[in-house]
PDB file of N, CA and C in Angstrom:
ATOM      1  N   UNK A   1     108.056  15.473 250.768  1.00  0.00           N
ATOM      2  CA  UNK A   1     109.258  14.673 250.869  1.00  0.00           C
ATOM      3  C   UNK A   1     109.382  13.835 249.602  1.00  0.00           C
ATOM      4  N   UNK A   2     110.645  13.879 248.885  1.00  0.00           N
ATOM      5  CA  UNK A   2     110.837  12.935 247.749  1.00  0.00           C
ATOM      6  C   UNK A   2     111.307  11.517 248.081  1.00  0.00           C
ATOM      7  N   UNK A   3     111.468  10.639 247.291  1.00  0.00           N
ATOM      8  CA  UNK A   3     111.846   9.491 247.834  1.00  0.00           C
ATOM      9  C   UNK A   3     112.733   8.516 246.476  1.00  0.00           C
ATOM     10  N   UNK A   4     113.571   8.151 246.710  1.00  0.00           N
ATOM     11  CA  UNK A   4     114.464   7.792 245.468  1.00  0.00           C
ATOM     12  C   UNK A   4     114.240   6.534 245.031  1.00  0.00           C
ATOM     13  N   UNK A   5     113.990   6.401 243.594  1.00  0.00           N
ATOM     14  CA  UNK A   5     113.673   5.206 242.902  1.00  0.00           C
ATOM     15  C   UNK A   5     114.707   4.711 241.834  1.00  0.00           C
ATOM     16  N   UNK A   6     114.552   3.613 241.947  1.00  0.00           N
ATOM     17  CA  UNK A   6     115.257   2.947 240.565  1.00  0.00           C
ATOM     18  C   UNK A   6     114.543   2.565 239.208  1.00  0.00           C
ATOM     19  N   UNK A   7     114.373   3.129 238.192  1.00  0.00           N
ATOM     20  CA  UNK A   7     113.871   3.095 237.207  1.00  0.00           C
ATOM     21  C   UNK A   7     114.489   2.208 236.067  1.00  0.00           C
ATOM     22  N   UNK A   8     113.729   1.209 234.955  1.00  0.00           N
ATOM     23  CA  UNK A   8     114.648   0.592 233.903  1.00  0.00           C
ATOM     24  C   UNK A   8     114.292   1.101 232.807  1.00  0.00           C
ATOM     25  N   UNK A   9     114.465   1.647 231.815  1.00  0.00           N
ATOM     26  CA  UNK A   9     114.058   2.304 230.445  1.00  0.00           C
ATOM     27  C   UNK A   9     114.762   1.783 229.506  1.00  0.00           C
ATOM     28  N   UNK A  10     114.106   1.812 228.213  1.00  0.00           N
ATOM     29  CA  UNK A  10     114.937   1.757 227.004  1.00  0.00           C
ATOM     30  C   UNK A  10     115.795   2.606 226.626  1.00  0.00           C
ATOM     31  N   UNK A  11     116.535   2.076 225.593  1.00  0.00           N
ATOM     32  CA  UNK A  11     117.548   2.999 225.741  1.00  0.00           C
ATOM     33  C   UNK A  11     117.437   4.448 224.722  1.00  0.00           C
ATOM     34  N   UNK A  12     116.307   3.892 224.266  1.00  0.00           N
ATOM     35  CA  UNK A  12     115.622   5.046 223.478  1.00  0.00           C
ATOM     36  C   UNK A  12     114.714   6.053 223.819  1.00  0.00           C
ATOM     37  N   UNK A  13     114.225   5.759 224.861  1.00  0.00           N
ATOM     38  CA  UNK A  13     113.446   6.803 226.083  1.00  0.00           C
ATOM     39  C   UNK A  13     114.462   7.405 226.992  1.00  0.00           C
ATOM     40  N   UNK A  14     115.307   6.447 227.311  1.00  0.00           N
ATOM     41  CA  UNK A  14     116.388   7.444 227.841  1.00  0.00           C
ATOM     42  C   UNK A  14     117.552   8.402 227.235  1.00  0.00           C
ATOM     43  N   UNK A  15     117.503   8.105 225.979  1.00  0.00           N
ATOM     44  CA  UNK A  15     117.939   9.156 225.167  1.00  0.00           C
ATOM     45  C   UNK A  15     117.419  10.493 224.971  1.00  0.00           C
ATOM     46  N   UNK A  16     115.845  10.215 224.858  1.00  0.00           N
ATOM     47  CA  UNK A  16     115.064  10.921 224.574  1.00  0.00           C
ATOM     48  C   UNK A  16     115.144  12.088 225.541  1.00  0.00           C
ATOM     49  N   UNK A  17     114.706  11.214 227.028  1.00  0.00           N
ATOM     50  CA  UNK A  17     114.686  12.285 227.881  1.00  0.00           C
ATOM     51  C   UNK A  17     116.311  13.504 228.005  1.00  0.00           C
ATOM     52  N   UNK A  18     116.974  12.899 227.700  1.00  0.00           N
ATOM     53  CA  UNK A  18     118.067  13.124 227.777  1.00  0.00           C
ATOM     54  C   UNK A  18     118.324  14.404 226.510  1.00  0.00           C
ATOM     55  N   UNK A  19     118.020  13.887 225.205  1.00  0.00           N
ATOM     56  CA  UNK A  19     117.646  15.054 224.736  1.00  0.00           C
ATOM     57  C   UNK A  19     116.872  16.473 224.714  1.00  0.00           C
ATOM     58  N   UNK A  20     115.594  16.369 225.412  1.00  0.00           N
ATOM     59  CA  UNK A  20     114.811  16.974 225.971  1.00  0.00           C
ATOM     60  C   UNK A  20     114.707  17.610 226.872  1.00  0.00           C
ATOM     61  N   UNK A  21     115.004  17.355 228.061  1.00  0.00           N
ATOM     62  CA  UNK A  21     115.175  17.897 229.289  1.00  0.00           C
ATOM     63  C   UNK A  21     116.643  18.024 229.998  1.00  0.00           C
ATOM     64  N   UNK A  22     116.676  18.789 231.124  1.00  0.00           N
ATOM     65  CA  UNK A  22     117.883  18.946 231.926  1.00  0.00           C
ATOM     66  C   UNK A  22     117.719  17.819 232.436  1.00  0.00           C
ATOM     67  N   UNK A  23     118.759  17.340 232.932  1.00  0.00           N
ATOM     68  CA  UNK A  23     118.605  16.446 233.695  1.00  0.00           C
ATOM     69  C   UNK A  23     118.060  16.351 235.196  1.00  0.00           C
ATOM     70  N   UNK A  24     118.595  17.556 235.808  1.00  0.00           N
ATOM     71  CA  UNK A  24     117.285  18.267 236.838  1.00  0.00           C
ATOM     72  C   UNK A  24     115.823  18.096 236.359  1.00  0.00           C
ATOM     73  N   UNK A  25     115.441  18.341 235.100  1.00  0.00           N
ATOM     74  CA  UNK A  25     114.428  18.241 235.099  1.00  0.00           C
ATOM     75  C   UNK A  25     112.960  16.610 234.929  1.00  0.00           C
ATOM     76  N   UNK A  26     113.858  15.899 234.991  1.00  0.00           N
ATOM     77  CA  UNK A  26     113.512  14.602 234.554  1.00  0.00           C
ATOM     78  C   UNK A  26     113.072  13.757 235.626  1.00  0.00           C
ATOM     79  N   UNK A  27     113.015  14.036 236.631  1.00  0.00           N
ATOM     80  CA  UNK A  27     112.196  13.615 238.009  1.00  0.00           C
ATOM     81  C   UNK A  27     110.860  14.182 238.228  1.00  0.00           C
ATOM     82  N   UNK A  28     110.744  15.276 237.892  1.00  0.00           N
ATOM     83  CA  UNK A  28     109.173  16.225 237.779  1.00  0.00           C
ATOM     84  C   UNK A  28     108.519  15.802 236.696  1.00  0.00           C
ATOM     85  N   UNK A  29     109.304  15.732 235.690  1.00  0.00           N
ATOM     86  CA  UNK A  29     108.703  15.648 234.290  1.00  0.00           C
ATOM     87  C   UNK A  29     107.832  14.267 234.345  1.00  0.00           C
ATOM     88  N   UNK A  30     108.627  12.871 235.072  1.00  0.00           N
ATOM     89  CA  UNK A  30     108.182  11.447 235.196  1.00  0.00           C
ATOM     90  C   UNK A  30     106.858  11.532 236.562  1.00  0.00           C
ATOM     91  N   UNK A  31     107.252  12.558 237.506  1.00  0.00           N
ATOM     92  CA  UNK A  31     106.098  12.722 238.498  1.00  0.00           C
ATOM     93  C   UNK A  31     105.161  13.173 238.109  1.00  0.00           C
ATOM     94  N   UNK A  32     105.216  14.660 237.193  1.00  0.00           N
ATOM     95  CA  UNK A  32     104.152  15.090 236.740  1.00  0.00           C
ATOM     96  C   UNK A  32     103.371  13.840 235.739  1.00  0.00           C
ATOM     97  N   UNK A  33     103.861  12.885 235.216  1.00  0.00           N
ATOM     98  CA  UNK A  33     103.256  12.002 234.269  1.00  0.00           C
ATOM     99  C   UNK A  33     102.117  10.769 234.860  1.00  0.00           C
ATOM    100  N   UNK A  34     103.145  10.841 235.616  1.00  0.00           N
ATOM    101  CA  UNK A  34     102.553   9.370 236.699  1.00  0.00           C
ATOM    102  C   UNK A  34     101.790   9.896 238.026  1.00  0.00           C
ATOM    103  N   UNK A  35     101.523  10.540 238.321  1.00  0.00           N
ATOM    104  CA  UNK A  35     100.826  11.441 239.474  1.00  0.00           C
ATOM    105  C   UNK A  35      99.466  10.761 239.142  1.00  0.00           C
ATOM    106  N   UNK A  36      98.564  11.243 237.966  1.00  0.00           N
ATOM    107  CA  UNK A  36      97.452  11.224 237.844  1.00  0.00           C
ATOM    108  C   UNK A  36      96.901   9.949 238.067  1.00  0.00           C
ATOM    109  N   UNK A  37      97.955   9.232 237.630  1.00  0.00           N
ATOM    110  CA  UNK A  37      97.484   7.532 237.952  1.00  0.00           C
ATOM    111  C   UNK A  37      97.976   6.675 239.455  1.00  0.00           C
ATOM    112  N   UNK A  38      98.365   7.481 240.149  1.00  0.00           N
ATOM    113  CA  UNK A  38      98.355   6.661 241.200  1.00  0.00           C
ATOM    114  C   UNK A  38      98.467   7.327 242.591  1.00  0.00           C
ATOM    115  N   UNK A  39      97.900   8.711 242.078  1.00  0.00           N
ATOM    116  CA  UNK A  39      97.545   9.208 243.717  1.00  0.00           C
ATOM    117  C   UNK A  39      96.184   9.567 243.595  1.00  0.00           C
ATOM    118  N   UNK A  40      95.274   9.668 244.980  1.00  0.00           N
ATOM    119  CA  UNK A  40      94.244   9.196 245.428  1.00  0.00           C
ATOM    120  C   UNK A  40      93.671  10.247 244.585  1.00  0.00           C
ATOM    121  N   UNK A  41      93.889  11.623 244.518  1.00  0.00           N
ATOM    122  CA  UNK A  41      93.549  12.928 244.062  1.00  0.00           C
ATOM    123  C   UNK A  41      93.753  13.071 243.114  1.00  0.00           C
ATOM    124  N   UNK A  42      94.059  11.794 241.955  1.00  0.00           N
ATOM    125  CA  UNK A  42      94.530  11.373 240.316  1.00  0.00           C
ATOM    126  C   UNK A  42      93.463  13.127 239.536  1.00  0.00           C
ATOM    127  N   UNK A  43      92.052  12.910 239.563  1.00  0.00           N
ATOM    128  CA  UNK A  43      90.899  13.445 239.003  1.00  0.00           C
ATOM    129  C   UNK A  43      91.890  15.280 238.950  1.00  0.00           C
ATOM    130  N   UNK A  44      91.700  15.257 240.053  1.00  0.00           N
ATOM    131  CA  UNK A  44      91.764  17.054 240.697  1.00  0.00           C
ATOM    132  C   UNK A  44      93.375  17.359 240.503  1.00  0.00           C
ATOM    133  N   UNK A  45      94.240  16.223 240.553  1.00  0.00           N
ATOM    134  CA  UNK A  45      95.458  16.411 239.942  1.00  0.00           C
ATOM    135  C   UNK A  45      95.663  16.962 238.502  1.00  0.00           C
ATOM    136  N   UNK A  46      95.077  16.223 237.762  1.00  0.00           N
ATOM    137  CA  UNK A  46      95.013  15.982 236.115  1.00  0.00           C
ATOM    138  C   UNK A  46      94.564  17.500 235.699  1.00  0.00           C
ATOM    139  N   UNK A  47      92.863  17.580 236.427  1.00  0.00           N
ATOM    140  CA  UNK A  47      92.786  19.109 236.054  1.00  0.00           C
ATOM    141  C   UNK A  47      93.562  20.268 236.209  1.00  0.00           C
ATOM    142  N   UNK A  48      94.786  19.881 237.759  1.00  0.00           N
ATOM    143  CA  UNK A  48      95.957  21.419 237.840  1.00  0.00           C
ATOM    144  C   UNK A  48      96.675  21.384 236.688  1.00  0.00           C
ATOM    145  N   UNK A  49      97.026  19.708 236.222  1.00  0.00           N
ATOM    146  CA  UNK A  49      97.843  19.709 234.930  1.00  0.00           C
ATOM    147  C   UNK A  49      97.531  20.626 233.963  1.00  0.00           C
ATOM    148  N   UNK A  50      96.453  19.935 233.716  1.00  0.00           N
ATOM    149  CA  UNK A  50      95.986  20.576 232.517  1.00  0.00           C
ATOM    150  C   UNK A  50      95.909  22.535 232.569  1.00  0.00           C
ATOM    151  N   UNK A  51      94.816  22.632 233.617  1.00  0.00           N
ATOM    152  CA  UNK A  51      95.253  24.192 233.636  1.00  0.00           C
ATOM    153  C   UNK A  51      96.432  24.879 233.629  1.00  0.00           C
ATOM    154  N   UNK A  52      97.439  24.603 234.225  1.00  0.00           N
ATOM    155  CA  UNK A  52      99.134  24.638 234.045  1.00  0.00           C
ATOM    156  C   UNK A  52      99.056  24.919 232.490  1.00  0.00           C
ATOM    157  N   UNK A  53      98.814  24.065 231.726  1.00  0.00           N
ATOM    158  CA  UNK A  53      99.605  24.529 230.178  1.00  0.00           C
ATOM    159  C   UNK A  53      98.921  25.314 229.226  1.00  0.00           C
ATOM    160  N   UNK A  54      99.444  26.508 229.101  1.00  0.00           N
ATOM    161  CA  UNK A  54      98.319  27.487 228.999  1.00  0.00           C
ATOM    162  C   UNK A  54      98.671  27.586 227.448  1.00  0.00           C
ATOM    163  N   UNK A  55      99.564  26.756 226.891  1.00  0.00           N
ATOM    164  CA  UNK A  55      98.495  26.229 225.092  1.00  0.00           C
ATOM    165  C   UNK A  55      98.147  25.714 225.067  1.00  0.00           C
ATOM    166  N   UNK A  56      97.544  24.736 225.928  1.00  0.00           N
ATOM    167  CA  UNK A  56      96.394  24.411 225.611  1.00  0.00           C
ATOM    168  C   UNK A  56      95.097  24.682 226.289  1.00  0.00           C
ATOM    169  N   UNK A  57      95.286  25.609 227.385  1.00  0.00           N
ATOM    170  CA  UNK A  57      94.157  26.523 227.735  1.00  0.00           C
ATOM    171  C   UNK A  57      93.694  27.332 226.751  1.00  0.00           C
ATOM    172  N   UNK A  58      94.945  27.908 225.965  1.00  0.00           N
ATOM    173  CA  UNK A  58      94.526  28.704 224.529  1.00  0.00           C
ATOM    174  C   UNK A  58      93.867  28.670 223.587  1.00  0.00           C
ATOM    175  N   UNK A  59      94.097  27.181 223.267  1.00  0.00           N
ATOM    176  CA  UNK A  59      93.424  26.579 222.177  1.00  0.00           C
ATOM    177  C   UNK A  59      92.043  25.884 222.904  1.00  0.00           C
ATOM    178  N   UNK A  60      91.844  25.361 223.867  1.00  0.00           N
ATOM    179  CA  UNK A  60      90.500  25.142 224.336  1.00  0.00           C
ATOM    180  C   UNK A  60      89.593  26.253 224.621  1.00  0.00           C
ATOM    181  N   UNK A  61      90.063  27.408 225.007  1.00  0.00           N
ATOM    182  CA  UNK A  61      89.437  28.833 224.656  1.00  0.00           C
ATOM    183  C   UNK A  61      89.188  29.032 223.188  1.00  0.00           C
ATOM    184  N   UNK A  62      90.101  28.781 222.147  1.00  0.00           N
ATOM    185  CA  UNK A  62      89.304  29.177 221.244  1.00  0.00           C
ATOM    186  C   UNK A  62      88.490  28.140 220.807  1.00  0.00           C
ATOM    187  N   UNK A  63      88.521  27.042 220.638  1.00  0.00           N
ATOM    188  CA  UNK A  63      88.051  25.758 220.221  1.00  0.00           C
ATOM    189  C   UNK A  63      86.308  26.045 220.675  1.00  0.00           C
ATOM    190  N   UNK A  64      86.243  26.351 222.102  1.00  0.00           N
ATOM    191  CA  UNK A  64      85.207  26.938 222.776  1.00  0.00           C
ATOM    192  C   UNK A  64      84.144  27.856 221.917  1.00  0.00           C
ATOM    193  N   UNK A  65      85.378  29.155 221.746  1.00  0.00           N
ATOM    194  CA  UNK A  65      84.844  30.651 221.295  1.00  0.00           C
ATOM    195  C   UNK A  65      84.268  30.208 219.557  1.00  0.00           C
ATOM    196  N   UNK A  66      84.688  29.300 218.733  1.00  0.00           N
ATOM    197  CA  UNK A  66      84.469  29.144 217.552  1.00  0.00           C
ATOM    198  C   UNK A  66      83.240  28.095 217.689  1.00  0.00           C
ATOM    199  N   UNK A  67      82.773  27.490 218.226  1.00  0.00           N
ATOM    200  CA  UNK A  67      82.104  26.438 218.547  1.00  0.00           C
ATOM    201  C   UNK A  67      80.489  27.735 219.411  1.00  0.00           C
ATOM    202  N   UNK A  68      80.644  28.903 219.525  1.00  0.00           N
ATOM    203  CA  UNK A  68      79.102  29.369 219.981  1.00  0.00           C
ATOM    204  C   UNK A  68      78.838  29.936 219.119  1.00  0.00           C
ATOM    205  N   UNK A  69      78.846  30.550 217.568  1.00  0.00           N
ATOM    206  CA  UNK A  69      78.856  30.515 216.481  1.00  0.00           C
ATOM    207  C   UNK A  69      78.349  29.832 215.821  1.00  0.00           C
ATOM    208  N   UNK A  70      78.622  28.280 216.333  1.00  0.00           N
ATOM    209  CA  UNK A  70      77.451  27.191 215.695  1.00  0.00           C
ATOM    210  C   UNK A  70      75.909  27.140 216.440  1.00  0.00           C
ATOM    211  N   UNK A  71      75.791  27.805 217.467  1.00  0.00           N
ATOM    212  CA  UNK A  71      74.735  27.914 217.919  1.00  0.00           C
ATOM    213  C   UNK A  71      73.817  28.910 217.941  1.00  0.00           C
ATOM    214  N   UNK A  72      74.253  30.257 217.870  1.00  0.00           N
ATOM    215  CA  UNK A  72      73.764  31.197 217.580  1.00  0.00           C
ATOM    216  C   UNK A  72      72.768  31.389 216.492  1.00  0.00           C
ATOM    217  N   UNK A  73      72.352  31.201 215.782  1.00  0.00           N
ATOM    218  CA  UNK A  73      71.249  30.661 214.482  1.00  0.00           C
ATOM    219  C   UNK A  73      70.661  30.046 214.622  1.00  0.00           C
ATOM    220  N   UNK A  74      70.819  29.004 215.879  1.00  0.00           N
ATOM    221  CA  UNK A  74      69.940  27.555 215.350  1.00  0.00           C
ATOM    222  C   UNK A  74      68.871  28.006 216.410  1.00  0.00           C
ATOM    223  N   UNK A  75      67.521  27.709 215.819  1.00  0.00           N
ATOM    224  CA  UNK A  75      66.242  28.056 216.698  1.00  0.00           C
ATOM    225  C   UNK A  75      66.168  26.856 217.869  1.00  0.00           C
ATOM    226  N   UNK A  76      65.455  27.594 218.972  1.00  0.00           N
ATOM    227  CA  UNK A  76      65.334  26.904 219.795  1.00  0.00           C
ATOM    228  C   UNK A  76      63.949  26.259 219.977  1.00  0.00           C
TER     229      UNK A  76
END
């Protein structure tokens, strides 16, 4: 269930969004932001976020894959 809020912004964030997004889209976009910080499940939230954006799943895959390369040589 959603629940309707009144929000105050600058008028430069609200431009912004306004440039950026549909306007449909600007209720998810502020939930998806603020979720992590104030629901109980903040932790396990943050991580769906994150898995969700899969450039930067991309780049933490490679970031990963270039990084066992530095280990491979070094004696144990």
């Amino acid at each position: 269930m959603h629940k309707d809020i009144t929000i105050s912004l600058s008028q430069d964030v609200y431009e912004g969004l306004y440039k950026r997004l549909d306007a449909s889209d600007i209720s998810q976009f502020i939930e998806d932001i603020v979720r992590p910080y104030v629901v109980t499940d903040a932790l396990e939230a943050g991580y769906r976020m994150m898995a969700a954006d899969s450039a930067q799943e991309a780049e933490a895959l490679e970031w990963a894959e270039a990084l066992i390369g530095d280990v491979v040589d070094e004696a144990w």
